[in-house]
C-alpha atoms as a PDB file:
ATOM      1  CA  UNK A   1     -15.932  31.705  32.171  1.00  0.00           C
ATOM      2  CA  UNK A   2     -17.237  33.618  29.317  1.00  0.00           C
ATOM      3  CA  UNK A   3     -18.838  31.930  26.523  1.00  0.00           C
ATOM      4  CA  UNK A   4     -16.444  33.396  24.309  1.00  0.00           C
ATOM      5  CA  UNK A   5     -13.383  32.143  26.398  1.00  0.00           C
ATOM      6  CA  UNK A   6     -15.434  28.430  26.358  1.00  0.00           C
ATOM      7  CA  UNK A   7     -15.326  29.188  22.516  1.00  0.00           C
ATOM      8  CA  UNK A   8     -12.073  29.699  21.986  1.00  0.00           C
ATOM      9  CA  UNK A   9     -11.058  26.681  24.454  1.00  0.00           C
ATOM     10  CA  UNK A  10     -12.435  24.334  22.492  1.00  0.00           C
ATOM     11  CA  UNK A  11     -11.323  25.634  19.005  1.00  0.00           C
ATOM     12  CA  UNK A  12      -7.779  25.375  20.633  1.00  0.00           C
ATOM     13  CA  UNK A  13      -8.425  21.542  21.754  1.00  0.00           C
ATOM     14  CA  UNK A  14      -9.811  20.909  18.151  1.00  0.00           C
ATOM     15  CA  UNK A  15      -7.019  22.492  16.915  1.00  0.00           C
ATOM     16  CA  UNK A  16      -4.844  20.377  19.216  1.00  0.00           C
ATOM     17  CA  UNK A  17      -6.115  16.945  18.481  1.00  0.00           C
ATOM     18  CA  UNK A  18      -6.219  17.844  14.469  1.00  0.00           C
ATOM     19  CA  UNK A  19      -2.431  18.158  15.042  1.00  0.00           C
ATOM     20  CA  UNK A  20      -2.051  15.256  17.337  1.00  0.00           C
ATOM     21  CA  UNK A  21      -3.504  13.101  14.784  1.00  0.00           C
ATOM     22  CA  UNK A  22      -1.944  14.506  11.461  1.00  0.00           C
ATOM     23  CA  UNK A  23       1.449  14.202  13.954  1.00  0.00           C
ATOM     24  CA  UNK A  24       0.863  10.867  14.508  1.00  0.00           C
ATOM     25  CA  UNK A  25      -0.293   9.560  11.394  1.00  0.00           C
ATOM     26  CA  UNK A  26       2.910  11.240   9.688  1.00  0.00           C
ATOM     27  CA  UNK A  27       5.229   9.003  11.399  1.00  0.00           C
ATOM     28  CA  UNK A  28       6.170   5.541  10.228  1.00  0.00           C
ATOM     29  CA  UNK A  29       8.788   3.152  11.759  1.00  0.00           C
ATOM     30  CA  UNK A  30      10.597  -0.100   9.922  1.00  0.00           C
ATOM     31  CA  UNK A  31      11.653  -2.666  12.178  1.00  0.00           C
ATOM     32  CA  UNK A  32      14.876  -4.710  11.441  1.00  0.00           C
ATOM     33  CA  UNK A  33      14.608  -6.786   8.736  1.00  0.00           C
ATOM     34  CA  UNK A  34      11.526  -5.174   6.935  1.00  0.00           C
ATOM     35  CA  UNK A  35      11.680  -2.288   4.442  1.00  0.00           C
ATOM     36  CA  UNK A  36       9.075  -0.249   4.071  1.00  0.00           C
ATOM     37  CA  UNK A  37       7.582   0.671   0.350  1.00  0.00           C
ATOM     38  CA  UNK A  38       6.116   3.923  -0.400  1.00  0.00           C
ATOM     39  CA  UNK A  39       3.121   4.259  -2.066  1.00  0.00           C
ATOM     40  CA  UNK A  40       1.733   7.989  -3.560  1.00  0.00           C
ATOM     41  CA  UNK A  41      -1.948   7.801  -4.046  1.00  0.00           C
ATOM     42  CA  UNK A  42      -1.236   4.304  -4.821  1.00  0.00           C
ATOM     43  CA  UNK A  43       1.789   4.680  -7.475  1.00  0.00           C
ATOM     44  CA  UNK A  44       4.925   2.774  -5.765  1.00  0.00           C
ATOM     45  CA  UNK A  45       7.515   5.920  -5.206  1.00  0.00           C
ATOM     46  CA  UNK A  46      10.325   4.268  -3.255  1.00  0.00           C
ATOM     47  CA  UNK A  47      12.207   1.893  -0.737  1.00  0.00           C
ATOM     48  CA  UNK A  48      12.482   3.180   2.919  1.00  0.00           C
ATOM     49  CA  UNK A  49      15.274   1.430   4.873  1.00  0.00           C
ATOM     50  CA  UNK A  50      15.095   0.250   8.857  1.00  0.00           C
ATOM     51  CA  UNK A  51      14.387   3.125  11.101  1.00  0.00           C
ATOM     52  CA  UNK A  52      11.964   6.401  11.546  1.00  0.00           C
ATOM     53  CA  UNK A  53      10.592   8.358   8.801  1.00  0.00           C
ATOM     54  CA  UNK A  54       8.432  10.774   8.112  1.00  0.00           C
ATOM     55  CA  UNK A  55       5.726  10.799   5.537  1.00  0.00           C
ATOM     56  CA  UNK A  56       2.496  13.022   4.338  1.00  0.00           C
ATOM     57  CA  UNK A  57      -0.377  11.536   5.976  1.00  0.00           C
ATOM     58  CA  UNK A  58      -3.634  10.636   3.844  1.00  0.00           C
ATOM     59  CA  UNK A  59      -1.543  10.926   0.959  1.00  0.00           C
ATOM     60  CA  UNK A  60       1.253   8.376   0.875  1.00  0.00           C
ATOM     61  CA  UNK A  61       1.038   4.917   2.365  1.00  0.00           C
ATOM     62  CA  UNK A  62       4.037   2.440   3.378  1.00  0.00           C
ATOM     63  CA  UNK A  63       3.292  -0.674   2.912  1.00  0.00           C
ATOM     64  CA  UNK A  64       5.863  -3.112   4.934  1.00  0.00           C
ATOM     65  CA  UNK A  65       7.449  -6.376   3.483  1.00  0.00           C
ATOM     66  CA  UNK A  66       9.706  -9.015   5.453  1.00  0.00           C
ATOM     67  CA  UNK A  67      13.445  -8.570   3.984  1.00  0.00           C
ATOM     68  CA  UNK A  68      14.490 -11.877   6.494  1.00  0.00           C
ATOM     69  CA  UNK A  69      14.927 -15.601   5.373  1.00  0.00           C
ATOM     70  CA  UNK A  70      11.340 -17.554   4.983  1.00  0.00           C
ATOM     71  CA  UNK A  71      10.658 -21.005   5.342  1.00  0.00           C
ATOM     72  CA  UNK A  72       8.254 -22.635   2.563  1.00  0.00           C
ATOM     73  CA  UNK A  73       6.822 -26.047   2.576  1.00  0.00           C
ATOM     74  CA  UNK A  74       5.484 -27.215  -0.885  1.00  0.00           C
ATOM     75  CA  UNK A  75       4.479 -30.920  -1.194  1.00  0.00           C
ATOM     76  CA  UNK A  76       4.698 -31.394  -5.220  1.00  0.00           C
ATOM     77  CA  UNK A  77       3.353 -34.291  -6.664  1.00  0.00           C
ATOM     78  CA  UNK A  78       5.159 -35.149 -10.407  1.00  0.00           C
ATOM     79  CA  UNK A  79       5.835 -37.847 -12.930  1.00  0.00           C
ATOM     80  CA  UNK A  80       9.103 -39.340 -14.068  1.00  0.00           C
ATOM     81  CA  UNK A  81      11.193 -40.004 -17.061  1.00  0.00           C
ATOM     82  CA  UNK A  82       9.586 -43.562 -17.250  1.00  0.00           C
ATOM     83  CA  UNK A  83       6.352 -42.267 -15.961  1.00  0.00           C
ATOM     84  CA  UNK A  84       6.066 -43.246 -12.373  1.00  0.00           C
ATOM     85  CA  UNK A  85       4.522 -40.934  -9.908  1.00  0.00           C
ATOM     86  CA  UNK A  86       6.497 -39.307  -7.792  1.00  0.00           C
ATOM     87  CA  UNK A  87       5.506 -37.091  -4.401  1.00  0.00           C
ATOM     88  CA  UNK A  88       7.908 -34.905  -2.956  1.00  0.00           C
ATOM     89  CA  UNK A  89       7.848 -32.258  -0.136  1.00  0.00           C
ATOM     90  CA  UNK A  90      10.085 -29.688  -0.876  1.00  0.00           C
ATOM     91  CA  UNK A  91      11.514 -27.245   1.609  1.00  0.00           C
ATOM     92  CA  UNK A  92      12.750 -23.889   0.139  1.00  0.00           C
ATOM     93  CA  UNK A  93      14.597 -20.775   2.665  1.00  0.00           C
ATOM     94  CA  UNK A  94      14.158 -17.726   0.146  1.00  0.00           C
ATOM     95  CA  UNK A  95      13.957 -13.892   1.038  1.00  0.00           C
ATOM     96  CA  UNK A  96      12.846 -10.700  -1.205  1.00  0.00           C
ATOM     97  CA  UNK A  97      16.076  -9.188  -2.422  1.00  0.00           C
ATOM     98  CA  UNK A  98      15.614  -5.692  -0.113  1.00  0.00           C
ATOM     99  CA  UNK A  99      16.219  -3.561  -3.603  1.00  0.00           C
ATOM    100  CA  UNK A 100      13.825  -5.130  -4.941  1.00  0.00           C
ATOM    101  CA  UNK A 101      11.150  -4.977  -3.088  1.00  0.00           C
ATOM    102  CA  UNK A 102       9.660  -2.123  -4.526  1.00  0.00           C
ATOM    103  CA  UNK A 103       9.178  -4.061  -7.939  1.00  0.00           C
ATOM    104  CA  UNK A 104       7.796  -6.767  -5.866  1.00  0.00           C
ATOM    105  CA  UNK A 105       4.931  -4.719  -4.356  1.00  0.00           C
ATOM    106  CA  UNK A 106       4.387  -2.670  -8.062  1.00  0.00           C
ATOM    107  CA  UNK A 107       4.478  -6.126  -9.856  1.00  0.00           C
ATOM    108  CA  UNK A 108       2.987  -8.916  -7.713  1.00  0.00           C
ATOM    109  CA  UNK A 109       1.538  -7.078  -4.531  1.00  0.00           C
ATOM    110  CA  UNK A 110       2.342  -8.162  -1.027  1.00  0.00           C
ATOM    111  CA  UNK A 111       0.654 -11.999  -1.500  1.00  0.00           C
ATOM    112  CA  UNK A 112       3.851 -12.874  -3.829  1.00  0.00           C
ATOM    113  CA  UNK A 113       4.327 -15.999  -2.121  1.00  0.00           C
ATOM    114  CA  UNK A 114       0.802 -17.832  -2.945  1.00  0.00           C
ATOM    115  CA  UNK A 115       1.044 -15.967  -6.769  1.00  0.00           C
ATOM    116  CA  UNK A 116       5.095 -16.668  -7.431  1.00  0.00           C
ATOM    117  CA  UNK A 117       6.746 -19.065  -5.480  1.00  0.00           C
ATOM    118  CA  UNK A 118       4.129 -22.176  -4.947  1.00  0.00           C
ATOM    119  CA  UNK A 119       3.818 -22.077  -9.044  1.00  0.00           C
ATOM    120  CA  UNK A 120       7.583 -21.680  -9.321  1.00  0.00           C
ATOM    121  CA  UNK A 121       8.406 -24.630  -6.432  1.00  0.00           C
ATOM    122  CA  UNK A 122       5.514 -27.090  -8.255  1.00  0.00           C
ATOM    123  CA  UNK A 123       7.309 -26.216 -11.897  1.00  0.00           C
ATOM    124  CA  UNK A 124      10.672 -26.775 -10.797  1.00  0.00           C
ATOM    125  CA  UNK A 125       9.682 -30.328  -9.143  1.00  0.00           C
ATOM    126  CA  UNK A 126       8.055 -31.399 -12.457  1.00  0.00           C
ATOM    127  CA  UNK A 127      10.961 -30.257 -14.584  1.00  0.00           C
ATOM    128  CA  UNK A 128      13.285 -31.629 -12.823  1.00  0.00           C
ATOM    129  CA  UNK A 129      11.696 -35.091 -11.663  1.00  0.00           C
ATOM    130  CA  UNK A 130      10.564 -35.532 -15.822  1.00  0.00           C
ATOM    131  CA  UNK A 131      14.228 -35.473 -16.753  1.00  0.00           C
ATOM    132  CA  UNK A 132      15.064 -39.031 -14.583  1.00  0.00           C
ATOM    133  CA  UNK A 133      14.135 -42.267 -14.133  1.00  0.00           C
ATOM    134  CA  UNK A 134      12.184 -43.135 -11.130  1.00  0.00           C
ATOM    135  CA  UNK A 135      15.532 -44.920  -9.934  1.00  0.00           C
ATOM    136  CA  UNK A 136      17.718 -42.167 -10.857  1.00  0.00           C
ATOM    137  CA  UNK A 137      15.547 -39.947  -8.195  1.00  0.00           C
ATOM    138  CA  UNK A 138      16.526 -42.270  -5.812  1.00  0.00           C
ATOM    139  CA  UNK A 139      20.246 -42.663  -6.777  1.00  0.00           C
ATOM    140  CA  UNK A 140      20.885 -39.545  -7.843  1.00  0.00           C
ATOM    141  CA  UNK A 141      19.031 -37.185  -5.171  1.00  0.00           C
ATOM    142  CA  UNK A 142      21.712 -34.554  -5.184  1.00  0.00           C
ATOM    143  CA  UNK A 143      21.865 -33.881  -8.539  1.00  0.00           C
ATOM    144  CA  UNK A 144      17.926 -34.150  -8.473  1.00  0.00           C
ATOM    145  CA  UNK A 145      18.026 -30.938  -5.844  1.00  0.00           C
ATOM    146  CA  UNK A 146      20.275 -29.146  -7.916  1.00  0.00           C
ATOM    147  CA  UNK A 147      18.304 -29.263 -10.680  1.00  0.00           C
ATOM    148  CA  UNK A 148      15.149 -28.362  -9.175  1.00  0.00           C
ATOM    149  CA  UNK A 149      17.048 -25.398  -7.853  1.00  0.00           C
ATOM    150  CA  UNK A 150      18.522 -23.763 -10.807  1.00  0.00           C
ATOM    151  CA  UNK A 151      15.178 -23.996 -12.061  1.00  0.00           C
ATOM    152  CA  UNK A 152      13.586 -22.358  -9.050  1.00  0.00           C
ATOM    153  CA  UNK A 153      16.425 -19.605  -9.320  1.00  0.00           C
ATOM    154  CA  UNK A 154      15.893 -18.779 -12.164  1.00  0.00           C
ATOM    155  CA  UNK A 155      12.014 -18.541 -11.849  1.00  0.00           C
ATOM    156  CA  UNK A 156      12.399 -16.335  -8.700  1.00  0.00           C
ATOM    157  CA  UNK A 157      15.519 -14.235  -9.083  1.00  0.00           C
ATOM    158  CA  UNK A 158      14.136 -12.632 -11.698  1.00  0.00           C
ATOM    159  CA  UNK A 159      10.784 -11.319  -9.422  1.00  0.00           C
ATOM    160  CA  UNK A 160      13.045 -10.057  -6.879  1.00  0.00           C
ATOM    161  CA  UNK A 161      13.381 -13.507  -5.063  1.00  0.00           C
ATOM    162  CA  UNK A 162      16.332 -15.225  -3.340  1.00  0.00           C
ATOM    163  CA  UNK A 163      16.871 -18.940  -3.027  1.00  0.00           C
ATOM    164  CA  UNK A 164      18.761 -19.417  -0.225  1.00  0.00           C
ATOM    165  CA  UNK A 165      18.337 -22.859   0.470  1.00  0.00           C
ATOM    166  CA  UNK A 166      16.881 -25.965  -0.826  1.00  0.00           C
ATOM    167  CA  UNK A 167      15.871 -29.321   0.691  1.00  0.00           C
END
């Protein structure tokens, strides 16, 4: 081999990998029950669905966020109508509404749950608890879960939150 034919071998293999990686790197996949969120040079553009798609690599970035039902454990600690401590764990099934995740990742970022929902579960416990008696909390537990729910929905709906479920 010439050095000229070397030459040209290896500008072909540079060639190759530069399009191997710029291939690569333009794919992006969303597993079932994620959406992806698009990101141009860091301005949010759009919601990709489940699936393959395409995007311009080194320019826009997807950044992926969990569309299934969550499980959060809060343990809120609160004071009653006649001022008696109360502790209470609270269990709460949510999800990001998938339209709305977008917001969520241009509003909040992807660490919504530590920066939205423990505030919003600890609020809701100490509204509701402050409007009965330490008996009534006893005696009255399901209306005591409904109120800290409608509280907590409508803390969350509004950020692109679902409360599925509260215990």
């Amino acid at each position: 081999m010439t050095a000229g034919s070397v030459s040209a071998l290896m500008v072909i293999g540079i060639v190759l990998l530069v399009a191997t990686v710029f291939v690569t790197n333009s794919m992006t996949v969303i597993d079932a029950g994620t959406r992806g969120v698009v990101k141009r040079f860091g301005e949010v553009q759009r919601i990709l669905p489940e699936g393959l798609h395409f995007r311009t690599p080194f320019v826009t970035e997807v950044t992926i966020v969990d569309v299934k039902t969550q499980r959060r454990v809060s343990n809120s600690t609160a004071a009653s109508r006649d001022l008696q401590t109360v502790t209470a764990e609270v269990v709460l099934n949510y999800r990001p509404n998938a339209e709305q995740v977008d917001d969520l990742v241009r509003e909040i970022g992807v660490g919504y749950v530590d920066v939205v929902i423990d505030p919003a579960i600890q609020e809701s416990v100490k509204a509701a608890t402050a409007q009965f008696t330490a008996e009534e909390l006893i005696t009255q537990r399901p209306l005591v879960s409904q109120s800290i729910r409608e509280v907590l929905q409508s803390r969350l709906e509004g950020r692109g939150i679902v409360v599925e479920e509260l215990s």
